[in-house]
C-alpha atoms as a PDB file:
ATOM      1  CA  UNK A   1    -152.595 -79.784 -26.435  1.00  0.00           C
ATOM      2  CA  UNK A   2    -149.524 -79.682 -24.419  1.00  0.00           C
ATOM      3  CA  UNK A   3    -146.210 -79.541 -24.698  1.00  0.00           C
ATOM      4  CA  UNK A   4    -144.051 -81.488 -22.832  1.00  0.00           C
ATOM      5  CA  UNK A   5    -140.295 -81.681 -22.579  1.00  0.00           C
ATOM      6  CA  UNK A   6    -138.348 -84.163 -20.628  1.00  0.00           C
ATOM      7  CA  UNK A   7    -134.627 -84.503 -19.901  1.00  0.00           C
ATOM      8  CA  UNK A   8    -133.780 -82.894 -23.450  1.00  0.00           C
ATOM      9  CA  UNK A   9    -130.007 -82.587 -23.983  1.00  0.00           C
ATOM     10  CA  UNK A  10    -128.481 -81.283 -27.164  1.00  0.00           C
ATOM     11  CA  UNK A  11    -125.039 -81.041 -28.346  1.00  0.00           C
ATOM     12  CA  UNK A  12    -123.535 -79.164 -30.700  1.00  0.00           C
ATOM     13  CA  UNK A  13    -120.460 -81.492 -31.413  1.00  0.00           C
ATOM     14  CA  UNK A  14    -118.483 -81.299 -28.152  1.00  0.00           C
ATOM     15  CA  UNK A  15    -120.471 -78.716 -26.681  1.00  0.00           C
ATOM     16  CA  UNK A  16    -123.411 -79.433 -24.529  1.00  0.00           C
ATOM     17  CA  UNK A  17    -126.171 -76.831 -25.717  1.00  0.00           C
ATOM     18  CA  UNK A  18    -129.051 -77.902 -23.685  1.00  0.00           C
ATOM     19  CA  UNK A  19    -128.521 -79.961 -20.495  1.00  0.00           C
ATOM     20  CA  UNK A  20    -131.530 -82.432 -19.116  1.00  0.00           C
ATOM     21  CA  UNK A  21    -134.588 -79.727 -20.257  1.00  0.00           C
ATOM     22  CA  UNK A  22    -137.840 -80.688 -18.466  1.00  0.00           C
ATOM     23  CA  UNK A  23    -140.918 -78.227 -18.491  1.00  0.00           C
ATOM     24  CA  UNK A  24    -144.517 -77.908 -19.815  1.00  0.00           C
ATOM     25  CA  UNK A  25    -145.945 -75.688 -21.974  1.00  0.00           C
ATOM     26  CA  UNK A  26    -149.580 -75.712 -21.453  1.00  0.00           C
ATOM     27  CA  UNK A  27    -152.396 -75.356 -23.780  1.00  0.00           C
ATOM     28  CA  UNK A  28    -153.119 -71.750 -24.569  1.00  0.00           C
ATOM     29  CA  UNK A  29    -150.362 -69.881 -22.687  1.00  0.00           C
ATOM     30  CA  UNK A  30    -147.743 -67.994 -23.450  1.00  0.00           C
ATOM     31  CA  UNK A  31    -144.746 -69.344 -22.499  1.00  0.00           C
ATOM     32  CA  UNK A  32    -141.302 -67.025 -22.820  1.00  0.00           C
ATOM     33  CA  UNK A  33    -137.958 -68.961 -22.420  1.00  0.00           C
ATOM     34  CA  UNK A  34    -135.431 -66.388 -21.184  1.00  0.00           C
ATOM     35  CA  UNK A  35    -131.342 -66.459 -20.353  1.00  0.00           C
ATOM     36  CA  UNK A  36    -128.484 -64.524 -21.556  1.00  0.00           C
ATOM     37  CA  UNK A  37    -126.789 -64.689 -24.706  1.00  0.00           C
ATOM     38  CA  UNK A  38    -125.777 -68.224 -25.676  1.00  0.00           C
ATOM     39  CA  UNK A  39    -127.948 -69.793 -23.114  1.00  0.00           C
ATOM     40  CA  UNK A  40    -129.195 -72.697 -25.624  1.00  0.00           C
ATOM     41  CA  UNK A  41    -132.806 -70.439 -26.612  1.00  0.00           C
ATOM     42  CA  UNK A  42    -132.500 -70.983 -30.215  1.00  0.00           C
ATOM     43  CA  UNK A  43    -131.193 -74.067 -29.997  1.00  0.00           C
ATOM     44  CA  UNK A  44    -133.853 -75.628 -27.819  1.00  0.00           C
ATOM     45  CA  UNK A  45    -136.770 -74.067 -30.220  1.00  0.00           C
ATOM     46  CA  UNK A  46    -134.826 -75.685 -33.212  1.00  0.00           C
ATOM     47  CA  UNK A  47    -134.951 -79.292 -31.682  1.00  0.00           C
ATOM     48  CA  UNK A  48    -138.460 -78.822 -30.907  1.00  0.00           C
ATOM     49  CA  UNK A  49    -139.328 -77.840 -34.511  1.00  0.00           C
ATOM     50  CA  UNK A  50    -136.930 -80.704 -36.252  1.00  0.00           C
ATOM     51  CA  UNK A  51    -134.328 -78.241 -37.573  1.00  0.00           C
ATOM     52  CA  UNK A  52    -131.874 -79.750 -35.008  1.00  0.00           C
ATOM     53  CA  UNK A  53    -131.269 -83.393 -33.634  1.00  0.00           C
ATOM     54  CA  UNK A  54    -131.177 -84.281 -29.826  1.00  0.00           C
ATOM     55  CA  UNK A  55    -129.332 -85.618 -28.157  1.00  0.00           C
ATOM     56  CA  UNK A  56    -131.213 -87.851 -25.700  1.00  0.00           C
ATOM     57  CA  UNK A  57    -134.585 -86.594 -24.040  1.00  0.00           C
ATOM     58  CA  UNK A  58    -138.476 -86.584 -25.472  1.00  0.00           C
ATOM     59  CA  UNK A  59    -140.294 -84.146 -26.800  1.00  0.00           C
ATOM     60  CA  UNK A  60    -144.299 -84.825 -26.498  1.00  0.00           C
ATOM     61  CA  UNK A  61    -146.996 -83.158 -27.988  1.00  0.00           C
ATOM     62  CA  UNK A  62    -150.392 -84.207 -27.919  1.00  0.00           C
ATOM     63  CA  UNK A  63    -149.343 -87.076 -25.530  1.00  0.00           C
ATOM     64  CA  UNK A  64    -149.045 -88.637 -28.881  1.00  0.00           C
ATOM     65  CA  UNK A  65    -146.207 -87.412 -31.108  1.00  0.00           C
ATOM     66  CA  UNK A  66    -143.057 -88.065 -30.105  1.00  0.00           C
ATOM     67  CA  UNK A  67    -141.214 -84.687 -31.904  1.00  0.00           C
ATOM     68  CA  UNK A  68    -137.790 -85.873 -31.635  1.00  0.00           C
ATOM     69  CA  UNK A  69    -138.430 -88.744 -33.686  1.00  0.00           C
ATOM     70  CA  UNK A  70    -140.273 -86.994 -36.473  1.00  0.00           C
ATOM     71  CA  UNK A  71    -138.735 -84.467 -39.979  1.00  0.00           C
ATOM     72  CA  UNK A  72    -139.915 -80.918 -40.023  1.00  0.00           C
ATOM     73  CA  UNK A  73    -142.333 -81.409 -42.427  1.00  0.00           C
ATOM     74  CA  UNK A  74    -144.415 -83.651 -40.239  1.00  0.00           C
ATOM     75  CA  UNK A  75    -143.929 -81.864 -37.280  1.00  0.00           C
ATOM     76  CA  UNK A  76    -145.239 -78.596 -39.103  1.00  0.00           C
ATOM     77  CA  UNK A  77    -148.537 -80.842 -40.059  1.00  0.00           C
ATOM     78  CA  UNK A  78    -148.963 -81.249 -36.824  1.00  0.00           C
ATOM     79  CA  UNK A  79    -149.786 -77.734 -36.213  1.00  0.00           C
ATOM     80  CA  UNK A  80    -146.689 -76.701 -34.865  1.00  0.00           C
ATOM     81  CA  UNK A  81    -144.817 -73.679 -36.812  1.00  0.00           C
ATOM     82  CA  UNK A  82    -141.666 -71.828 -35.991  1.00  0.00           C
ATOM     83  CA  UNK A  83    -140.571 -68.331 -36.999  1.00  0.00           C
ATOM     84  CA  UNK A  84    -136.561 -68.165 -36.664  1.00  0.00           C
ATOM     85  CA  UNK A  85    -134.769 -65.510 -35.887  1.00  0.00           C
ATOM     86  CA  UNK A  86    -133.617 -62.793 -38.154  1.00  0.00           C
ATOM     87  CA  UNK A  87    -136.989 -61.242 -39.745  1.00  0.00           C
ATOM     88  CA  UNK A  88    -136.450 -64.325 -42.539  1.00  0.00           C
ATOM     89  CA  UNK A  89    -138.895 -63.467 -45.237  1.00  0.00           C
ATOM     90  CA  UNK A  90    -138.031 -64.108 -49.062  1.00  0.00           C
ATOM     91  CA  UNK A  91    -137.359 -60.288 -49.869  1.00  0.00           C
ATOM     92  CA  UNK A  92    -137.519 -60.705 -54.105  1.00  0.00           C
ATOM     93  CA  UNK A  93    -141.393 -61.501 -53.281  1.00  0.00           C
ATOM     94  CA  UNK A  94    -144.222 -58.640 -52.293  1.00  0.00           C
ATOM     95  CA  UNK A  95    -145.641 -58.748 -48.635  1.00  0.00           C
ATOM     96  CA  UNK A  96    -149.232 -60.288 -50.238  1.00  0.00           C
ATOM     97  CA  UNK A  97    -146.599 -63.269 -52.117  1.00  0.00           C
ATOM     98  CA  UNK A  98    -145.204 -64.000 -49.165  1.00  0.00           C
ATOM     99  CA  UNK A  99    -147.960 -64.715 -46.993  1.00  0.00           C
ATOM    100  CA  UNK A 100    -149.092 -67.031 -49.837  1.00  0.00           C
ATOM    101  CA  UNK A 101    -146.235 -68.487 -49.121  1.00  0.00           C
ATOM    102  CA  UNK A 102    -146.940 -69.523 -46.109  1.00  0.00           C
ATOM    103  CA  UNK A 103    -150.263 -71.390 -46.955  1.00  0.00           C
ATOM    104  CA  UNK A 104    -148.193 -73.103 -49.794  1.00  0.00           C
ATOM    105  CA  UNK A 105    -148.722 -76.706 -48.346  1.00  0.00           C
ATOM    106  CA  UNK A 106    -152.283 -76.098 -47.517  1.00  0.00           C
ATOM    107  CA  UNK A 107    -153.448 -74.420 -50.609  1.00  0.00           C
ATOM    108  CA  UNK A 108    -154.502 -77.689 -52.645  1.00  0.00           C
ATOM    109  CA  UNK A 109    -157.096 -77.955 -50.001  1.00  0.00           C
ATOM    110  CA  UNK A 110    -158.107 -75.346 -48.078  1.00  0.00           C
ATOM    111  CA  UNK A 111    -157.786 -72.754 -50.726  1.00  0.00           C
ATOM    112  CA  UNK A 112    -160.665 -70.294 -49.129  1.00  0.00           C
ATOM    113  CA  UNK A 113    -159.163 -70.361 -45.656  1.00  0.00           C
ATOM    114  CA  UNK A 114    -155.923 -69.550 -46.350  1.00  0.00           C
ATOM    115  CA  UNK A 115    -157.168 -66.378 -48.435  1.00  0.00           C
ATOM    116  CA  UNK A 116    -159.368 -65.958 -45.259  1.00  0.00           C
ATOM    117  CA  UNK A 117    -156.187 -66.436 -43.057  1.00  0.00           C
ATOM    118  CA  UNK A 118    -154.508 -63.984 -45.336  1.00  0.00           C
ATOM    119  CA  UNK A 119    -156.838 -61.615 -44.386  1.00  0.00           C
ATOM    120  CA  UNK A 120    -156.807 -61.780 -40.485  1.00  0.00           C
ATOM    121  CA  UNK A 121    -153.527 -61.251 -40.697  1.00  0.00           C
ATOM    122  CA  UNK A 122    -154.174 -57.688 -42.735  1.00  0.00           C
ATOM    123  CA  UNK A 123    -155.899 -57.328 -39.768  1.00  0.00           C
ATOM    124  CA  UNK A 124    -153.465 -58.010 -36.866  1.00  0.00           C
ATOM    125  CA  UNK A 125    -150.659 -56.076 -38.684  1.00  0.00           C
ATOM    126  CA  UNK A 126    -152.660 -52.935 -40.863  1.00  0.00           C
ATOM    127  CA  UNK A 127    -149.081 -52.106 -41.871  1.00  0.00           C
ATOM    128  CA  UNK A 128    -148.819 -55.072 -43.830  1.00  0.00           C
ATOM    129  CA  UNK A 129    -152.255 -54.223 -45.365  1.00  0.00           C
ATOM    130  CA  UNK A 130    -150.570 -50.837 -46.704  1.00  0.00           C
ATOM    131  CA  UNK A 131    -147.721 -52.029 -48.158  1.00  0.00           C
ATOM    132  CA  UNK A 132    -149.316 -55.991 -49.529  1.00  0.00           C
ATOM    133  CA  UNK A 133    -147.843 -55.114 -53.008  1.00  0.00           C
ATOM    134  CA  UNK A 134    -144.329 -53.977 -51.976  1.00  0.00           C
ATOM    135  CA  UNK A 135    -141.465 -56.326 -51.938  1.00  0.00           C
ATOM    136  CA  UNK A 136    -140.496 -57.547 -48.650  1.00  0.00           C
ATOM    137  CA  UNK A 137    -136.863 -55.704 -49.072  1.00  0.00           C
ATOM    138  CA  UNK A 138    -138.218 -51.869 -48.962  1.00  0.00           C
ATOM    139  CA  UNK A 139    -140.011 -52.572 -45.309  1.00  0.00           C
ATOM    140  CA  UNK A 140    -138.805 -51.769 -42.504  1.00  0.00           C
ATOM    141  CA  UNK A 141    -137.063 -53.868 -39.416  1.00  0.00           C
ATOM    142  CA  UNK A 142    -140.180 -53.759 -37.787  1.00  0.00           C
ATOM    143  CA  UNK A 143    -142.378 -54.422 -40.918  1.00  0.00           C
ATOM    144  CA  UNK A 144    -140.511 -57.810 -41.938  1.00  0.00           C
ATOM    145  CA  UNK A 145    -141.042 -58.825 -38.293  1.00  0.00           C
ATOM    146  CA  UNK A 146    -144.823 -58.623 -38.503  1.00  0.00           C
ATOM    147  CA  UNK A 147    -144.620 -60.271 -42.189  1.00  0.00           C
ATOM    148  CA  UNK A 148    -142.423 -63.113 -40.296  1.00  0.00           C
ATOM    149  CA  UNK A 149    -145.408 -63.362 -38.073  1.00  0.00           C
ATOM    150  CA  UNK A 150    -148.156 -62.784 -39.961  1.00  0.00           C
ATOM    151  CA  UNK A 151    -146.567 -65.823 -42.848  1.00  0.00           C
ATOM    152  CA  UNK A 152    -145.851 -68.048 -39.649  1.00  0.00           C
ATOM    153  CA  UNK A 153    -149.801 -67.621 -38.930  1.00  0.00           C
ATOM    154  CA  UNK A 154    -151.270 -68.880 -42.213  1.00  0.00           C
ATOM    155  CA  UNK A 155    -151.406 -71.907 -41.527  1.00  0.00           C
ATOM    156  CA  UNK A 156    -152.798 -71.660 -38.564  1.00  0.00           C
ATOM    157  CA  UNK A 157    -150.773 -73.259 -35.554  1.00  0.00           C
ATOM    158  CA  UNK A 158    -151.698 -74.759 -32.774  1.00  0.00           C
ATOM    159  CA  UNK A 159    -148.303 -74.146 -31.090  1.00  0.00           C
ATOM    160  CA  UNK A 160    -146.173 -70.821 -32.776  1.00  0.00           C
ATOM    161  CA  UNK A 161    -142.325 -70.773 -31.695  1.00  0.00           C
ATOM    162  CA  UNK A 162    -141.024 -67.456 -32.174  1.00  0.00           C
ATOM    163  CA  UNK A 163    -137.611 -66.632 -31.692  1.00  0.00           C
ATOM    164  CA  UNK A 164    -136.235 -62.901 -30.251  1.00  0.00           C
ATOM    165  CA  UNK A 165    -139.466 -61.172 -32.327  1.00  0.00           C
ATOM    166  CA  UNK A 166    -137.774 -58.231 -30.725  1.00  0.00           C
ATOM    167  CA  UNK A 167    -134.177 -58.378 -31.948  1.00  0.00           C
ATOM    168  CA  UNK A 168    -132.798 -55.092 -33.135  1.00  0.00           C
ATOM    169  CA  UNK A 169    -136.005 -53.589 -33.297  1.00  0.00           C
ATOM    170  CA  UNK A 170    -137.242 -50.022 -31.857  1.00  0.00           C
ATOM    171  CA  UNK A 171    -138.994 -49.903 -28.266  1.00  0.00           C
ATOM    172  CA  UNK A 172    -142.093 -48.630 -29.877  1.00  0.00           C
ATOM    173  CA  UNK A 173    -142.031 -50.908 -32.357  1.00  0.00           C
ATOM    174  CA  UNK A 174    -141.192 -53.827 -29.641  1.00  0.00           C
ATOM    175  CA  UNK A 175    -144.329 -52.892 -27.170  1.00  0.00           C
ATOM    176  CA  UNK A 176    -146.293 -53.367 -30.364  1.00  0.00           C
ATOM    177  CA  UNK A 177    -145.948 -56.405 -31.789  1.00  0.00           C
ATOM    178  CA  UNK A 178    -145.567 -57.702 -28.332  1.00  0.00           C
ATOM    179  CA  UNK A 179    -148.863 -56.275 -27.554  1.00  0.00           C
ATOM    180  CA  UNK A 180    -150.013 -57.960 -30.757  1.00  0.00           C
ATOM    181  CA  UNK A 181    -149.161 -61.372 -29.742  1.00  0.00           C
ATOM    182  CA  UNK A 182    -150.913 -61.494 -26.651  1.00  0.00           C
ATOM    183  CA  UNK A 183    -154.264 -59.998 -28.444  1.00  0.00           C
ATOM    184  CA  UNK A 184    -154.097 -62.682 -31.050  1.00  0.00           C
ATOM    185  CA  UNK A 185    -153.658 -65.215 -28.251  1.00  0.00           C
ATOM    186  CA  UNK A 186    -156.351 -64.084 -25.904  1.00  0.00           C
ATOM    187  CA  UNK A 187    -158.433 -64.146 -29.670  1.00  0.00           C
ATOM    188  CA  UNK A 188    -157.446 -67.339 -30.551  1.00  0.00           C
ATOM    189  CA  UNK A 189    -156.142 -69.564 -27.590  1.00  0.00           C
ATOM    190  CA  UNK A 190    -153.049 -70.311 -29.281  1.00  0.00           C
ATOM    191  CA  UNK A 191    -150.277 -71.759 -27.146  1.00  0.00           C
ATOM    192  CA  UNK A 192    -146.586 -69.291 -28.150  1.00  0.00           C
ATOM    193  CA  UNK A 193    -143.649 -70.561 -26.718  1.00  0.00           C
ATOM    194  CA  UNK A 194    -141.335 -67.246 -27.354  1.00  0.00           C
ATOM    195  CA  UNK A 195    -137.425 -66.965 -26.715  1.00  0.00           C
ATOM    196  CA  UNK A 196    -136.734 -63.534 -25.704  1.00  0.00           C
ATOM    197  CA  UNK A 197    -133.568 -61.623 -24.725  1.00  0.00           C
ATOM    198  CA  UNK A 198    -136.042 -59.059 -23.787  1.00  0.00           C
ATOM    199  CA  UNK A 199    -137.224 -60.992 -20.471  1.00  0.00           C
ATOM    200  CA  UNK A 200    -139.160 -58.043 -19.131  1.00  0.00           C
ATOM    201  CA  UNK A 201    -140.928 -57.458 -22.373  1.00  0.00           C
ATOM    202  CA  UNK A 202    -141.640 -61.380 -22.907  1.00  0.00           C
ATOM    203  CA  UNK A 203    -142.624 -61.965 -19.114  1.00  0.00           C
ATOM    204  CA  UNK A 204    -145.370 -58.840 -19.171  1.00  0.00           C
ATOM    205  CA  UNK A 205    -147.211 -61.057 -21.526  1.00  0.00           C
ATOM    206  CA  UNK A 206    -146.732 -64.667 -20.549  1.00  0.00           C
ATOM    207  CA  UNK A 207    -148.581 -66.564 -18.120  1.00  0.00           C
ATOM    208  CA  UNK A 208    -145.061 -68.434 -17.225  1.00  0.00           C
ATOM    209  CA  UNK A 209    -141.312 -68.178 -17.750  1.00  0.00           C
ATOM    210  CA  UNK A 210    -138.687 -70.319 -18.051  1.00  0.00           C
ATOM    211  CA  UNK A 211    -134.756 -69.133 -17.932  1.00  0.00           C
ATOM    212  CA  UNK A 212    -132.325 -71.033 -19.175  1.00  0.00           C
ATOM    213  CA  UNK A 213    -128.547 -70.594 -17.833  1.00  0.00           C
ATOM    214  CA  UNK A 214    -125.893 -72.267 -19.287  1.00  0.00           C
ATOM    215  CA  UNK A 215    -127.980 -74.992 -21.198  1.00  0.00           C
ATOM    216  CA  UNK A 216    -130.004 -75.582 -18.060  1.00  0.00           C
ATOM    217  CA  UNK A 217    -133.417 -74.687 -16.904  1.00  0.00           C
ATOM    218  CA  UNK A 218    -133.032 -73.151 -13.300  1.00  0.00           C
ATOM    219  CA  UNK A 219    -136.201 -71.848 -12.996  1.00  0.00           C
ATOM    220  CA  UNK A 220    -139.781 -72.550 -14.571  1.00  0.00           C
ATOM    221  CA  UNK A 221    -142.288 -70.142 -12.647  1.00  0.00           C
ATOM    222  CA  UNK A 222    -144.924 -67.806 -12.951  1.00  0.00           C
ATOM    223  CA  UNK A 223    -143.415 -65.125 -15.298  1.00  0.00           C
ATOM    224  CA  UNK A 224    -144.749 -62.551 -12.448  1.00  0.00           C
ATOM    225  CA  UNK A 225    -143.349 -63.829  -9.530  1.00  0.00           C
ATOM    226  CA  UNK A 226    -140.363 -64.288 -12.243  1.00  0.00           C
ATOM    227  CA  UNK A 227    -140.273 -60.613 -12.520  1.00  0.00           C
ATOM    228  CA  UNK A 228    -141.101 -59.643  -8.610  1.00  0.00           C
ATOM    229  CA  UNK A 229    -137.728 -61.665  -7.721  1.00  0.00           C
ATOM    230  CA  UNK A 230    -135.273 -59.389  -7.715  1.00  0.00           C
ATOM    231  CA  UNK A 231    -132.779 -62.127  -6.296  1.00  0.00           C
ATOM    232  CA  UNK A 232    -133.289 -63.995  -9.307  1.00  0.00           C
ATOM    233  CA  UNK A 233    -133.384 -61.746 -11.604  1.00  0.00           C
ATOM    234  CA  UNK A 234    -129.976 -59.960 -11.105  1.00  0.00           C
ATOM    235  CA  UNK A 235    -128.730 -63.345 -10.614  1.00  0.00           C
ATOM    236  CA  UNK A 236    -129.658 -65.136 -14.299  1.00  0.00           C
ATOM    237  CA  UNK A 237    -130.844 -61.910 -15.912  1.00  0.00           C
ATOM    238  CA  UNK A 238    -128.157 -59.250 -15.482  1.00  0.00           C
ATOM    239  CA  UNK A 239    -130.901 -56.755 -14.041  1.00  0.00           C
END
């Protein structure tokens, strides 16, 4: 399935968040959308998952479902699941309560898989694991990132939209769950479209990049000739 965005614009009253957005993301990629501070990221992953309203534009997955058109709950059945920014995990609730969490709509029906989803996510994060009784406010920055992740991945998405993963977090901790992303999709062939301040980080694991300036795409390229252009990079990146 494929992701495909076409002359998106968003506005956020008078302001003009996202300006004519057209790009792909294929099936089973990695995809990191990079740009400086207030360069529409967010805002473009929260029109994609319903949370926000465009504009004008189309947003097509499947070559069937036209996202712009549909409520978050739908677009979520469809396989599509976004973890915001912020490390948002209900902290009154232990690590092993909020993964359930995450299976909520699904556990009616598919019961056994999301206890067996449950698991593979012990798995990816053996952190989590440890601490599965604890409540989510005594982990760590790092910790409640994975748990972010690991809830997003219950119910088991065909297209994950993760926003700055990295934000605020410790290098170590950054080149790990980085490194854990592009394990589980190499594992699983799941398409991630990520929005990352941390471009280099993001590109080293993406098949392509996309930077956004100003509400505008400028560039939509192999995230390694993204980060062999020096040109470009000190010119949208700052670096």
């Amino acid at each position: 399935m494929t992701l495909r965005v076409r002359g998106l614009t968003i506005d956020h009253g008078a302001i003009r968040a996202i300006s004519n957005a057209t790009f792909n993301v294929p099936r089973g990629s990695i995809t990191a959308i990079i740009g400086a501070n207030g360069a529409g990221k967010s805002t473009l992953l929260r029109t994609i998952s319903g949370l926000k309203r465009a504009t004008s534009g189309s947003i097509l997955w499947d070559e069937l479902f036209a996202l712009e058109k549909l409520q978050t709950e739908q677009i979520v059945r469809q396989g599509i699941i976004h973890v915001p920014e912020g490390r948002s995990v209900v902290t009154e609730l232990t690590v092993h309560e909020n993964l359930l969490l995450g299976g909520v709509w699904r556990l009616h029906s598919h019961k056994s898989d999301v206890a067996l989803a449950i698991e593979e996510v012990y798995q990816l994060f053996p952190r989590l694991n440890e601490r599965k009784k604890q409540r989510a406010d005594t982990l760590s920055g790092g910790e409640r990132q994975m748990l972010a992740i690991g809830r997003g991945l219950i119910a088991r998405p065909e297209l994950l939209l993760l926003d700055e993963p990295s934000l605020g977090l410790a290098p170590l901790v950054v080149e790990q769950i980085f490194q854990t992303l592009s394990d589980l999709q190499e594992k699983t062939g799941m398409t991630i479209l990520l929005v990352e301040q941390n471009a280099m980080s993001a590109l080293r694991i993406a098949s392509q990049g996309i930077v956004l300036d100003q509400g505008r795409v400028v560039i939509a390229d192999n995230a390694k000739a993204i980060m062999s252009d020096s040109a470009l990079r000190h010119a949208y990146l700052g670096y």
